[in-house]
Each structure stands twice: as C-alpha cells, then as structure tokens.
N, C-alpha and C. Protein backbone atom coordinates (compact mmCIF):
# COMPACT_ATOMS: atom_id res chain seq x y z
N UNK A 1 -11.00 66.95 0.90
CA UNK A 1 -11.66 65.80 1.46
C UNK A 1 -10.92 64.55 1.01
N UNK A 2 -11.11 63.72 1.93
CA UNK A 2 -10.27 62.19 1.47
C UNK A 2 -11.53 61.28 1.47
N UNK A 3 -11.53 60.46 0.84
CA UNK A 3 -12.28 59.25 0.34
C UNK A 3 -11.82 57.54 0.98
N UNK A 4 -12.59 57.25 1.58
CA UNK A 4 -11.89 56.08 1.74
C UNK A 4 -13.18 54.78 1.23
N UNK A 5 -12.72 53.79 0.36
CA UNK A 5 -13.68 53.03 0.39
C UNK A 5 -13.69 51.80 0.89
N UNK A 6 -14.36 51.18 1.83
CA UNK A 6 -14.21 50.06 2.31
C UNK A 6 -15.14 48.83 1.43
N UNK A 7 -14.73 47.89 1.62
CA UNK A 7 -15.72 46.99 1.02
C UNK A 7 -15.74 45.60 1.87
N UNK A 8 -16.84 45.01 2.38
CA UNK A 8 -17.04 43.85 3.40
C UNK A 8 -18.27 42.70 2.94
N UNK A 9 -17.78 41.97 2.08
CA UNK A 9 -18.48 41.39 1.55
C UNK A 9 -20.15 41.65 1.27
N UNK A 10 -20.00 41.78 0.25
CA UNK A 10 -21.45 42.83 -0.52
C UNK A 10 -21.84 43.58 -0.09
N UNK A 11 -20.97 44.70 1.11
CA UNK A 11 -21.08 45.63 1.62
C UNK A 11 -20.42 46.97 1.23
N UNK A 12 -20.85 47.79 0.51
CA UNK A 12 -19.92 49.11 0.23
C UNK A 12 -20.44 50.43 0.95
N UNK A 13 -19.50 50.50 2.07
CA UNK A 13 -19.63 51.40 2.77
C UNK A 13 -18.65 52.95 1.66
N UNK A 14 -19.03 54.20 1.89
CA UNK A 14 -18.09 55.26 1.75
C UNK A 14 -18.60 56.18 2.92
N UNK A 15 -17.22 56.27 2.83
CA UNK A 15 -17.06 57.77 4.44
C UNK A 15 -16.48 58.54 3.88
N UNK A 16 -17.15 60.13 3.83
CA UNK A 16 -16.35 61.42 3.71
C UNK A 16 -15.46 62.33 5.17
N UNK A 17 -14.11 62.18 5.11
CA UNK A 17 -13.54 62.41 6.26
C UNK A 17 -13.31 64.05 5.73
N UNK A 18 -13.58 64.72 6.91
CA UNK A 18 -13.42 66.45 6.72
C UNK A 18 -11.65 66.30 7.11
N UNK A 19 -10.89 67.34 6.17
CA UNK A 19 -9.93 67.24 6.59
C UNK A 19 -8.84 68.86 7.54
N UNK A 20 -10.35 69.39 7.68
CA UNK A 20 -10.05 70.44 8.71
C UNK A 20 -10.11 70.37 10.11
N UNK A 21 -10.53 69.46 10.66
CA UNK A 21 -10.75 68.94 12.00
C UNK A 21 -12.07 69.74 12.67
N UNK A 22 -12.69 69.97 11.72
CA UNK A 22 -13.65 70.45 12.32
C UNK A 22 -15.13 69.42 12.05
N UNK A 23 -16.04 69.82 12.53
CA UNK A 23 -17.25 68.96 13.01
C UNK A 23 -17.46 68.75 11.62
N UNK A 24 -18.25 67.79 10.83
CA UNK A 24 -18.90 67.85 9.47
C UNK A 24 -20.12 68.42 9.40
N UNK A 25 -20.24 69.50 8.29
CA UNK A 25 -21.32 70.22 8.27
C UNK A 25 -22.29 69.15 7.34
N UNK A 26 -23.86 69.74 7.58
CA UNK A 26 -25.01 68.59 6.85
C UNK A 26 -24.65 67.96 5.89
N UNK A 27 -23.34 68.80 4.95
CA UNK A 27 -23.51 68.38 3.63
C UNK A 27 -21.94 67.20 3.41
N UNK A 28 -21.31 67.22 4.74
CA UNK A 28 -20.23 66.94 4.64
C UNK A 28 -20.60 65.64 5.88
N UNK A 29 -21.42 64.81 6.21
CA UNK A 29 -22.09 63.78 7.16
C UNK A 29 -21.78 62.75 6.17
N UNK A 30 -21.67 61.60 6.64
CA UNK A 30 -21.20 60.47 5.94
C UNK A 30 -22.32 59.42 5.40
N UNK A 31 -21.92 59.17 4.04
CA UNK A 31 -22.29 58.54 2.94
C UNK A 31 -22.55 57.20 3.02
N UNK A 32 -23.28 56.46 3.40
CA UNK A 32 -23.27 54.81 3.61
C UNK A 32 -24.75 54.69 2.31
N UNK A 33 -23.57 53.65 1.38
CA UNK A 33 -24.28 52.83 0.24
C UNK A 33 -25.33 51.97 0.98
N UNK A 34 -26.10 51.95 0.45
CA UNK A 34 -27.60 51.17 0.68
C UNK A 34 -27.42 49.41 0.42
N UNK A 35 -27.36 48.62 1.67
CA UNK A 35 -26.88 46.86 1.41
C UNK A 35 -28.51 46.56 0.87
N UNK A 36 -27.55 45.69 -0.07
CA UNK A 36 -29.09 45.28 -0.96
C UNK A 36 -27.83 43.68 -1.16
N UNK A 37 -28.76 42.38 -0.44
CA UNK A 37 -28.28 41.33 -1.03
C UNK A 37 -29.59 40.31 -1.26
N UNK A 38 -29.42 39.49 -2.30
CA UNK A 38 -30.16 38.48 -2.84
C UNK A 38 -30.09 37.23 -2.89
N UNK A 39 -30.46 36.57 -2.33
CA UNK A 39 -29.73 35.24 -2.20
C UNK A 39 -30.88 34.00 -3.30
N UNK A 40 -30.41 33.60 -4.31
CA UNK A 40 -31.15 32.06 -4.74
C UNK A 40 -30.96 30.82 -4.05
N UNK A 41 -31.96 30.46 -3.49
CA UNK A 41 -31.41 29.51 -2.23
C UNK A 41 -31.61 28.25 -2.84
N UNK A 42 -30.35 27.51 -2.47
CA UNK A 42 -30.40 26.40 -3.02
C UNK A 42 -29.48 26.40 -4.64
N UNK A 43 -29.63 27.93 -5.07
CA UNK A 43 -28.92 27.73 -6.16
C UNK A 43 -26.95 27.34 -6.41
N UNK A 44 -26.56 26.51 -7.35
CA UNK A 44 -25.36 26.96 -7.35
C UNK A 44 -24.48 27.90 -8.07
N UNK A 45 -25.23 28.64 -8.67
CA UNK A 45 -24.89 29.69 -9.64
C UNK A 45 -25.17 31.00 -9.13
N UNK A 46 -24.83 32.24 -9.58
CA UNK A 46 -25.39 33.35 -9.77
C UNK A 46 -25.97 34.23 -10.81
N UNK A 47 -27.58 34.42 -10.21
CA UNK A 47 -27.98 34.45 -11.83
C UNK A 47 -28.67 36.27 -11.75
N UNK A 48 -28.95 36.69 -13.07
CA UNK A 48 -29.23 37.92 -12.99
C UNK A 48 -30.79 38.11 -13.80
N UNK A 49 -31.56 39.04 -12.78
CA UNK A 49 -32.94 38.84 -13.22
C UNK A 49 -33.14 39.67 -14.90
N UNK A 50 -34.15 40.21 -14.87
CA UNK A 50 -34.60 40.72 -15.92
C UNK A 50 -34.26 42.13 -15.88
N UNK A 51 -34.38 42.34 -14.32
CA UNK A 51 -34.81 44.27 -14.04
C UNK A 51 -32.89 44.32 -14.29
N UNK A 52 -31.98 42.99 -13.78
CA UNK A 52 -30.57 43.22 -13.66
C UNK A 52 -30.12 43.11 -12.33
N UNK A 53 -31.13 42.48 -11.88
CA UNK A 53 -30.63 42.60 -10.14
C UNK A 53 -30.21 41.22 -9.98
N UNK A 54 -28.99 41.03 -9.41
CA UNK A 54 -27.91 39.91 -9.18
C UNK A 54 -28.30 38.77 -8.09
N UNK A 55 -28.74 37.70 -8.29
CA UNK A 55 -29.18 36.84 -7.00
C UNK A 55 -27.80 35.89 -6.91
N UNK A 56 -27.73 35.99 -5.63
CA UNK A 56 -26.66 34.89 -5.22
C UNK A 56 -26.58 33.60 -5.34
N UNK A 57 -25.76 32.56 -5.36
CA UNK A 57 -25.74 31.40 -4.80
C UNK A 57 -25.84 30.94 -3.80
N UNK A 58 -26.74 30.27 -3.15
CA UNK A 58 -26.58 29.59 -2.19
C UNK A 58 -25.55 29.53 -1.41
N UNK A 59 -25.15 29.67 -0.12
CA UNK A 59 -24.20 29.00 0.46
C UNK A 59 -24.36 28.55 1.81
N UNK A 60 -23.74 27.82 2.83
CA UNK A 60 -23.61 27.43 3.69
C UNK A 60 -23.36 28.66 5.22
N UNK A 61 -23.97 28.75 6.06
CA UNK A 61 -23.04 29.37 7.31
C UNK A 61 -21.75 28.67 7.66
N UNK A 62 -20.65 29.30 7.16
CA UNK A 62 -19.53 28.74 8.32
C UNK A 62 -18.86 29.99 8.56
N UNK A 63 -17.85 29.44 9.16
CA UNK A 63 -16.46 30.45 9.72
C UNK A 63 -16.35 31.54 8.79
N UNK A 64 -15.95 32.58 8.86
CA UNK A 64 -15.45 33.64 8.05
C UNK A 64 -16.70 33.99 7.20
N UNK A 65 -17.83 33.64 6.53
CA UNK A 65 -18.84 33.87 5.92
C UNK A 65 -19.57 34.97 6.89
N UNK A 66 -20.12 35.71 6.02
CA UNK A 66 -21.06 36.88 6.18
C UNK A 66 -22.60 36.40 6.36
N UNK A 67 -22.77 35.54 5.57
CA UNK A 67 -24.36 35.16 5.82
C UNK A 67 -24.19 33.80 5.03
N UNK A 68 -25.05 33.09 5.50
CA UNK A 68 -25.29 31.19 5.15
C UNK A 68 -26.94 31.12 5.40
N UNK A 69 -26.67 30.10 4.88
CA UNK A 69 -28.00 28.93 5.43
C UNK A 69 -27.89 27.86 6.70
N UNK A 70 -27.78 27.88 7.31
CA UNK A 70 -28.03 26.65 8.59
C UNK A 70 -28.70 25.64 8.52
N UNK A 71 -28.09 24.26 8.24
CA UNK A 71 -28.83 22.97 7.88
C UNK A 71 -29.67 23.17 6.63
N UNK A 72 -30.40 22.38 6.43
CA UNK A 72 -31.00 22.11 5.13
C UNK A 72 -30.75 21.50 4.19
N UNK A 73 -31.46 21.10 3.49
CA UNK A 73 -31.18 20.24 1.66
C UNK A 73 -31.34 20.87 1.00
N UNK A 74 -31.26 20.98 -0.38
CA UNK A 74 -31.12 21.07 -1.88
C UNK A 74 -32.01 20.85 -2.59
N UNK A 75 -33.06 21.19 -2.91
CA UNK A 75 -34.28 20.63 -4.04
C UNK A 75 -33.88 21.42 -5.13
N UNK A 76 -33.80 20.84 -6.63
CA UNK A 76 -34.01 21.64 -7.57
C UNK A 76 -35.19 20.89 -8.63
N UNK A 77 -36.08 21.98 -9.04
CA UNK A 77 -37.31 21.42 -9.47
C UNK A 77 -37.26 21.57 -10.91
N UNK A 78 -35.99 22.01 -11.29
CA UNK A 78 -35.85 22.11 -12.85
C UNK A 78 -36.64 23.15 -13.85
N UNK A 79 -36.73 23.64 -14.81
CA UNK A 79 -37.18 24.76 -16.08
C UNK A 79 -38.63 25.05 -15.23
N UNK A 80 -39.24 25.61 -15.04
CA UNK A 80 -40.65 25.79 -14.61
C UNK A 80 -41.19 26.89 -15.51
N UNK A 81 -42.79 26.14 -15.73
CA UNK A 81 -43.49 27.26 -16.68
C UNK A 81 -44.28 28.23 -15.86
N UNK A 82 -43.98 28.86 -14.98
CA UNK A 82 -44.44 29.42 -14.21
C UNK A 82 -44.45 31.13 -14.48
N UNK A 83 -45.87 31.79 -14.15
CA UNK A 83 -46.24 32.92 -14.19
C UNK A 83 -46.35 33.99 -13.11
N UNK A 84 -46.61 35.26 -12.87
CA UNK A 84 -47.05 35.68 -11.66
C UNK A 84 -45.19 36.41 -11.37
N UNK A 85 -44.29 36.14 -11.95
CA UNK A 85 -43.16 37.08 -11.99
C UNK A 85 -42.26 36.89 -12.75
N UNK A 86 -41.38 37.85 -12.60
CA UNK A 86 -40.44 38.46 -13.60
C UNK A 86 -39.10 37.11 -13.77
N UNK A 87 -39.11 36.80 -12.41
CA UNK A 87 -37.73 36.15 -12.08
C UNK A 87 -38.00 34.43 -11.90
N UNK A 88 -38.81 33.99 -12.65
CA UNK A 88 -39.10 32.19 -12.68
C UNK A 88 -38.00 31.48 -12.01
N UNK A 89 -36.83 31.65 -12.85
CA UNK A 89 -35.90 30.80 -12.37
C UNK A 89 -35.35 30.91 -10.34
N UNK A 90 -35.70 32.02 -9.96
CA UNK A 90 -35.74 32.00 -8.09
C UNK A 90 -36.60 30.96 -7.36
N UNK A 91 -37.78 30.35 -8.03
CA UNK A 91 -38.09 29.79 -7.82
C UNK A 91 -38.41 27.91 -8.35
N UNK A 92 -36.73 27.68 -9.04
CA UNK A 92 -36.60 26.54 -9.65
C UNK A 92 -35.93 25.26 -8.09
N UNK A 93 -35.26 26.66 -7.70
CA UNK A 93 -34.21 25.49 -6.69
C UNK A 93 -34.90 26.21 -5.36
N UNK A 94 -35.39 25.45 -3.96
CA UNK A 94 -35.81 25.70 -2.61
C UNK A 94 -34.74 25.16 -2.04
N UNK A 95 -34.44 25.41 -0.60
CA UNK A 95 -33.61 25.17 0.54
C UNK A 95 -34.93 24.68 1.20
N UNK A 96 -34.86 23.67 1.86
CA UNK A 96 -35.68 22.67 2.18
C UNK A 96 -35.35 21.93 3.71
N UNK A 97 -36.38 21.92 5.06
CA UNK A 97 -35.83 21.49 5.65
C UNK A 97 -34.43 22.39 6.41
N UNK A 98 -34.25 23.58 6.41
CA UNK A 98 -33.81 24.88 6.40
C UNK A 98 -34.04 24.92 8.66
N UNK A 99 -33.01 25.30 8.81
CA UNK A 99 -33.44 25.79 9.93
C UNK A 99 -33.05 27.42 10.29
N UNK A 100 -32.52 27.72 9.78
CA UNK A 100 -32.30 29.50 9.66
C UNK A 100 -31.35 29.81 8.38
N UNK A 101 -31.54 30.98 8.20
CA UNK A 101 -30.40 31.99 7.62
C UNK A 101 -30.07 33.03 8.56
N UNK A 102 -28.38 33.06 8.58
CA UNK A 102 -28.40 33.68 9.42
C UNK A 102 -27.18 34.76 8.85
N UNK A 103 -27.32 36.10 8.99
CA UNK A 103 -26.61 37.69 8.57
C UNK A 103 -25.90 38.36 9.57
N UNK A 104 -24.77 38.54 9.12
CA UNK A 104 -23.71 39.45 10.40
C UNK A 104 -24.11 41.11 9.09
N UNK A 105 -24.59 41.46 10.12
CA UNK A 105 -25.35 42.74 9.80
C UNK A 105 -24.95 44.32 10.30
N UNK A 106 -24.80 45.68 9.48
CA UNK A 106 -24.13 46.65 10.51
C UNK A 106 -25.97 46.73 10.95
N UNK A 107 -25.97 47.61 12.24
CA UNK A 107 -27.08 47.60 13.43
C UNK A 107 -28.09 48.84 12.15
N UNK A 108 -28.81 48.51 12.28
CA UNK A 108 -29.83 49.87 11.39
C UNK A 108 -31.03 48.58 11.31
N UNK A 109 -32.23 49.65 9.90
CA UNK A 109 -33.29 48.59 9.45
C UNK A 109 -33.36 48.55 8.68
N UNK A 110 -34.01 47.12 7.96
CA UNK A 110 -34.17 46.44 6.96
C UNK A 110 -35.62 46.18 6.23
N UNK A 111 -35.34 45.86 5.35
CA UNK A 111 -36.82 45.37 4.79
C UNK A 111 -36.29 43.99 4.23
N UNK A 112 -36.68 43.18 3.92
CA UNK A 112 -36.76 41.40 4.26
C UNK A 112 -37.59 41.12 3.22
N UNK A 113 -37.72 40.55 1.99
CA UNK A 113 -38.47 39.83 1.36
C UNK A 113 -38.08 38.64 1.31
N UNK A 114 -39.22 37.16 1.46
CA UNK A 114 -39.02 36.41 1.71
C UNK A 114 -40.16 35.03 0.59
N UNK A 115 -39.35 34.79 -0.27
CA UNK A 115 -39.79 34.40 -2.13
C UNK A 115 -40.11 32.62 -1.45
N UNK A 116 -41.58 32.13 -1.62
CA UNK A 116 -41.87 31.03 -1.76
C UNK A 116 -42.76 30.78 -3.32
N UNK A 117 -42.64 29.26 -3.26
CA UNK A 117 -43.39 28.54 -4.20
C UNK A 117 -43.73 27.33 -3.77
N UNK A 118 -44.77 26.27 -3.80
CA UNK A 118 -45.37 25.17 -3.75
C UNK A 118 -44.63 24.68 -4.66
N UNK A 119 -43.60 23.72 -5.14
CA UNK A 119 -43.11 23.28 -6.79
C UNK A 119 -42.72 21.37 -5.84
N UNK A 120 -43.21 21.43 -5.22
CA UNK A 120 -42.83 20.03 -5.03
C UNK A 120 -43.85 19.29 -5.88
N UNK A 121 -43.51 18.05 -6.63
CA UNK A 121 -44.58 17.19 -6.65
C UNK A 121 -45.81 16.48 -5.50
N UNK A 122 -44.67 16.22 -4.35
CA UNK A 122 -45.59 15.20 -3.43
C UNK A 122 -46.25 16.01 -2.38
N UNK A 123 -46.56 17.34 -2.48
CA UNK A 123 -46.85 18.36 -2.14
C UNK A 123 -48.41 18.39 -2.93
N UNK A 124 -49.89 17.63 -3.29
CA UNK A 124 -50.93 17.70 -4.03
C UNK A 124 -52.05 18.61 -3.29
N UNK A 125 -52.05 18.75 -1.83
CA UNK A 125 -53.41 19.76 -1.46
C UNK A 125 -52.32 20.64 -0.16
N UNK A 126 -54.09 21.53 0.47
CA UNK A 126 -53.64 21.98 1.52
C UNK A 126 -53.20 21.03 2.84
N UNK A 127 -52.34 21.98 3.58
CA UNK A 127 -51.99 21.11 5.00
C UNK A 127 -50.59 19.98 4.91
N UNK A 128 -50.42 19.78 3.82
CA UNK A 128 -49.30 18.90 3.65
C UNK A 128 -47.58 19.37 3.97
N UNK A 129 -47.83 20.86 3.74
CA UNK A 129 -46.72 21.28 4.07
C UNK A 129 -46.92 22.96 5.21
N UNK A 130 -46.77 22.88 6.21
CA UNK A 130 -47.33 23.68 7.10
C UNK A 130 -45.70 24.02 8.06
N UNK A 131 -45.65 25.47 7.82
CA UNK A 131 -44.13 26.05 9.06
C UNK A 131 -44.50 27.44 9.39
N UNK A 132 -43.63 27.59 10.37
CA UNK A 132 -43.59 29.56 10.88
C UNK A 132 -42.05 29.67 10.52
N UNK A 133 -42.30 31.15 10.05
CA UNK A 133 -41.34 31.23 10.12
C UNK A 133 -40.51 32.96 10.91
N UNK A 134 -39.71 33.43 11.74
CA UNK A 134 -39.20 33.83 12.95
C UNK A 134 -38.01 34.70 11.70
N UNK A 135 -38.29 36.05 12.51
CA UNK A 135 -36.94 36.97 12.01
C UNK A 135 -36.62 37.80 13.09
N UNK A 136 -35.42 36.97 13.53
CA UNK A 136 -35.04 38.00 15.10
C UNK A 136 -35.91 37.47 16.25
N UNK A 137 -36.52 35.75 16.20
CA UNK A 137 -37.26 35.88 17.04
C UNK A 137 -38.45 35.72 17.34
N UNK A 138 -39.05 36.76 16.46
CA UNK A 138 -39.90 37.12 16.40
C UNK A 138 -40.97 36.43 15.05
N UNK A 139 -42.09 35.79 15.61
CA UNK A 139 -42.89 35.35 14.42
C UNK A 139 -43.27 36.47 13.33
N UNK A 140 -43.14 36.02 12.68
CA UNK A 140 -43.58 36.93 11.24
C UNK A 140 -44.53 35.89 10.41
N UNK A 141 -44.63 34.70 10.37
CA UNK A 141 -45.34 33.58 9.69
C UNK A 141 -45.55 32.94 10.41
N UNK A 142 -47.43 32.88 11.07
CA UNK A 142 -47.24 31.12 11.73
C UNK A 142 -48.28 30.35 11.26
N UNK A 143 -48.18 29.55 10.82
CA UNK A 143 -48.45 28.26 10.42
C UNK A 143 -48.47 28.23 8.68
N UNK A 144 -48.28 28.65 8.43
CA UNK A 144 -47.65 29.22 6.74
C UNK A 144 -48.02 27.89 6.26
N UNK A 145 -48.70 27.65 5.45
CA UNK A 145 -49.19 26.93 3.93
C UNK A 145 -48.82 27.51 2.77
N UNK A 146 -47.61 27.51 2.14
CA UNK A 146 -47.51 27.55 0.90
C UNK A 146 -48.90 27.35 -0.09
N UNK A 147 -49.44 26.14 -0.06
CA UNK A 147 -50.04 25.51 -1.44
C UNK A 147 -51.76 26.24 -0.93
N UNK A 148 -51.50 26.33 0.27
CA UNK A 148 -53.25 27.26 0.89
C UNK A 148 -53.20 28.55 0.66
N UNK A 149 -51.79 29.21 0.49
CA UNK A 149 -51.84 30.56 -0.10
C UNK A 149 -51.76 31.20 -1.75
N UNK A 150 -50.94 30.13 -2.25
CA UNK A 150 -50.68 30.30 -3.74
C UNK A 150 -50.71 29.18 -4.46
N UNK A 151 -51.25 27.76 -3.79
CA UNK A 151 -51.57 26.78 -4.96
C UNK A 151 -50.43 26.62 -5.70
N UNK A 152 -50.24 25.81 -5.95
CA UNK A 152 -49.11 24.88 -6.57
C UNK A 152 -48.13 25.92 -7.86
N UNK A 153 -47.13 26.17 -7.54
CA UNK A 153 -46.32 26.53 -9.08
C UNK A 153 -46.62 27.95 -8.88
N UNK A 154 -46.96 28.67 -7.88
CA UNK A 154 -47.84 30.08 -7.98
C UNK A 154 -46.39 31.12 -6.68
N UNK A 155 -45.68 31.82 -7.63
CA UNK A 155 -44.99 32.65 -6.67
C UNK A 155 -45.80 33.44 -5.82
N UNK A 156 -45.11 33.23 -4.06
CA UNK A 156 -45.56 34.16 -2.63
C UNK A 156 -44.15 35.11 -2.41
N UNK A 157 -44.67 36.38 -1.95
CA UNK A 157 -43.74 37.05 -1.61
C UNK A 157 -43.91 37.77 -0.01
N UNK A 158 -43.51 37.35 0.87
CA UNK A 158 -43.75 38.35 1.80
C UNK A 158 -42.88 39.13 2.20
N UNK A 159 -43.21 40.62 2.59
CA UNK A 159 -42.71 41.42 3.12
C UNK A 159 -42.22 42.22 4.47
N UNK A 160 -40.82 42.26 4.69
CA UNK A 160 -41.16 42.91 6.17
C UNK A 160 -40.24 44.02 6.32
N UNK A 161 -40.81 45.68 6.49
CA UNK A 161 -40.08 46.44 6.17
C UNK A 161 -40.17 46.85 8.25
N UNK A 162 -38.75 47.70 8.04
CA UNK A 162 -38.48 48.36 9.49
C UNK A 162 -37.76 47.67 10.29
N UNK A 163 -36.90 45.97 9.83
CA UNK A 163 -36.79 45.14 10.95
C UNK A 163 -35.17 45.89 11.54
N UNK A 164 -35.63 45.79 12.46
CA UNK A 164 -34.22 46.25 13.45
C UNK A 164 -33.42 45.04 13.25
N UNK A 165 -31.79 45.31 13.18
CA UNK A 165 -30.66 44.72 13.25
C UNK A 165 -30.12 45.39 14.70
N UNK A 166 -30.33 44.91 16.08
CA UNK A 166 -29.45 45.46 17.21
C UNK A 166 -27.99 45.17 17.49
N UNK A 167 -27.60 43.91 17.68
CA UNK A 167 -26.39 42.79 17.73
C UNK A 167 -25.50 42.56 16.70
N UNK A 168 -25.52 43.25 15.37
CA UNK A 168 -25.09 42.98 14.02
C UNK A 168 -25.58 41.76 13.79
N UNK A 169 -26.70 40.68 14.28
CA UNK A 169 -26.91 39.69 13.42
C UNK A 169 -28.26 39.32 13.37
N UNK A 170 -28.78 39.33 12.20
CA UNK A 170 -30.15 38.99 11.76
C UNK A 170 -30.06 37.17 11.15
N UNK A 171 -31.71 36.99 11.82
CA UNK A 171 -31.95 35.65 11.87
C UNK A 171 -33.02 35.34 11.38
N UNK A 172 -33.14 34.75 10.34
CA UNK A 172 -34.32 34.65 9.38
C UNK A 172 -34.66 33.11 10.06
N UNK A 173 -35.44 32.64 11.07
CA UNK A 173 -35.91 30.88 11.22
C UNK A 173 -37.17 30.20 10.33
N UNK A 174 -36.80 28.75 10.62
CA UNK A 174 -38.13 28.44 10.13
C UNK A 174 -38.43 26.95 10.94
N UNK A 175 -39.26 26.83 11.77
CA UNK A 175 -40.09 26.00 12.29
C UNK A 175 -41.11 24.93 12.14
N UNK A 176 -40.39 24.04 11.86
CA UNK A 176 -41.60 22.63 11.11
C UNK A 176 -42.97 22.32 11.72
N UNK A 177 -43.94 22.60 11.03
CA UNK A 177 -45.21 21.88 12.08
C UNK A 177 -45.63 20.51 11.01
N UNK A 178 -46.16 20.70 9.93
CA UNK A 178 -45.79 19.37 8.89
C UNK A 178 -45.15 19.60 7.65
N UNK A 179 -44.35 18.64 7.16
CA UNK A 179 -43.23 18.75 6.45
C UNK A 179 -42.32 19.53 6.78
N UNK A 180 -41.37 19.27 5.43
CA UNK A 180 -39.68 20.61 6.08
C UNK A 180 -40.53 22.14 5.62
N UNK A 181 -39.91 23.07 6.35
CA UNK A 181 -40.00 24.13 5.54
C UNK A 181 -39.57 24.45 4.07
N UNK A 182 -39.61 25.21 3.65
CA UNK A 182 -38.74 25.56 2.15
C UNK A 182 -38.98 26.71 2.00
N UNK A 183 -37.83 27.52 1.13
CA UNK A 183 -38.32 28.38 0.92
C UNK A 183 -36.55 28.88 -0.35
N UNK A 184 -37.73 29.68 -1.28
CA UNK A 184 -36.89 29.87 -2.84
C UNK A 184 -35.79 31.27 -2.58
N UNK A 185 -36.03 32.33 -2.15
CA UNK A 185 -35.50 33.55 -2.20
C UNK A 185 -35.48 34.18 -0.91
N UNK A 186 -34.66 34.85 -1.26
CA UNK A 186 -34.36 35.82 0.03
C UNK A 186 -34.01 37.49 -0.14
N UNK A 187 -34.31 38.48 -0.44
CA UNK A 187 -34.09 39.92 -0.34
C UNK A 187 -33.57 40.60 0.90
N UNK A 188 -32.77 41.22 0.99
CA UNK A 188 -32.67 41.96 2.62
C UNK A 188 -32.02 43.76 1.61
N UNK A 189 -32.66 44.37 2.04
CA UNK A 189 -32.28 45.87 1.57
C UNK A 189 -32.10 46.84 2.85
N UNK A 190 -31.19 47.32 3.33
CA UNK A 190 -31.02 48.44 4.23
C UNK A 190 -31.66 49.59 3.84
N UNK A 191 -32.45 50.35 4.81
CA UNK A 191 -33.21 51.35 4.68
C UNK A 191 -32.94 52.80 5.05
C-alpha cells in the first residue's frame, strides 16, 4: 500500500491507494481525518484551551484563504471573571457588526457550534442587542438576544449538528435587527 498525505489548510486528508488494481476491500476504503477547526473571533493570537484544543486567530476572508470573517470590528473586553466554562478567554474578544463567516468546505456534514457572550458594557437590559443568525441560508437563530438568554458575562453555546456542505462552501450569517451582531467563537467539526 502507498500512503499519500495531503494537507489543505487545517485539513488532513489520508488516502489508502490499493496497489493491485483491484477494487478496495472494506478494510482497504479510504481514511479521511475528521476537520475540526476553531476559530477565536476577533482574537489576534492562538490560544489553547484547557481540554488542549487549539482556537484560532481571527482572520479576514480574502483571496487564497480557506475561511474569514466578512466585514466586521474588533471588540476586546479584556481578563473576564467569568464562569459557566472551561475556556473564559473565547469569550474576551467578539467580532462585532459581522456580516458572515464564510468556509470553502469538502461537501459532507457538520456540526457548528456557535460561542456567544453579552460582555459589552453599553449592552445593560433585554432588547438592546437583538440578530438572526443564517447557516447556508437557512435561519438557525431569529431574533437572538444574547443578554435575554444568558444575562450579561454568562457564556451561550448553540448547536447545530447534520449541516450539509453541498457547493464546498458553508456560510455562517448574521442579520441586524437592533445593534451589530457579535459573536465570540466558532466550532465546525466534520462528522
């Protein structure tokens, strides 16, 4: 058997090629590593949690990039004494005012976690900060209140397992109804 390993930005594919020319039997079907990426949005570092799992830096969509952010600002809310998870610091810096993330993706499904916090100051009750937010499209959040779901300083996590990738590209949106959107983290794991 020959080995070939490819690698495509935080992507590690392996393929086992039969080298008899014959069909691959069950045990000889090809090997694809499981994409697991993390993004700290807004962050400029890369930082590593507790469990050891690697969150990214922030970056931009452009040319040649694999996955970005589309528009948005920068909030960083600095040390937070915050409880309710493992990983505090994911939720120091938000992407704010955000109009998508967007993933050149191989076609399969995903599961999507999607890391908020209330940490603004001028952010004091419900209704002040109100968005949907769209994956592929498709609503998954609408009218989303941060501070009506978890009150100020209080990590939200939502989940969305099964999402189809058809086109190779997944589109995480977010839709202003009052204030910008924001939002701290991002998970995407192939299934």
């Amino acid at each position: 058997m020959i080995k070939r390993l490819v690698f495509a930005s935080y992507l590690t594919i392996v393929v086992l090629f039969a080298t008899s020319g014959c069909e691959p039997s069950s045990t000889k079907k090809a090997n694809l590593a499981k994409f697991v990426l993390r993004v700290n949005c807004a962050a400029f570092d890369t930082y590593t949690d507790k469990a050891g799992n690697e969150w990214l830096a922030d970056q931009e969509m452009q040319e040649g990039e694999r996955w970005g952010a589309v528009f948005g600002n920068i909030g960083d809310h600095g040390e937070l004494d915050m409880t309710g998870t493992d990983a505090p610091e994911i939720y120091e810096t938000e992407r704010y005012a955000v109009e998508a993330y967007k993933l050149l993706l191989a076609n399969g499904k995903y599961t999507i976690r999607l890391h908020f916090s209330e940490n603004y100051e001028g952010i004091t009750d419900v209704g002040q900060r109100v968005f949907s937010v769209t994956i592929n499209d498709k609503t998954v959040l609408k009218d989303f209140d941060p501070f009506e779901v978890g009150g100020f300083g209080n990590p939200i996590v939502k989940e969305y397992k099964h999402v189809k990738v058809t086109d190779g590209t997944l589109t995480i949106g977010f839709i202003p109804n009052v204030e910008n959107p924001a939002i701290n983290g991002i998970e995407i794991f192939s299934e």
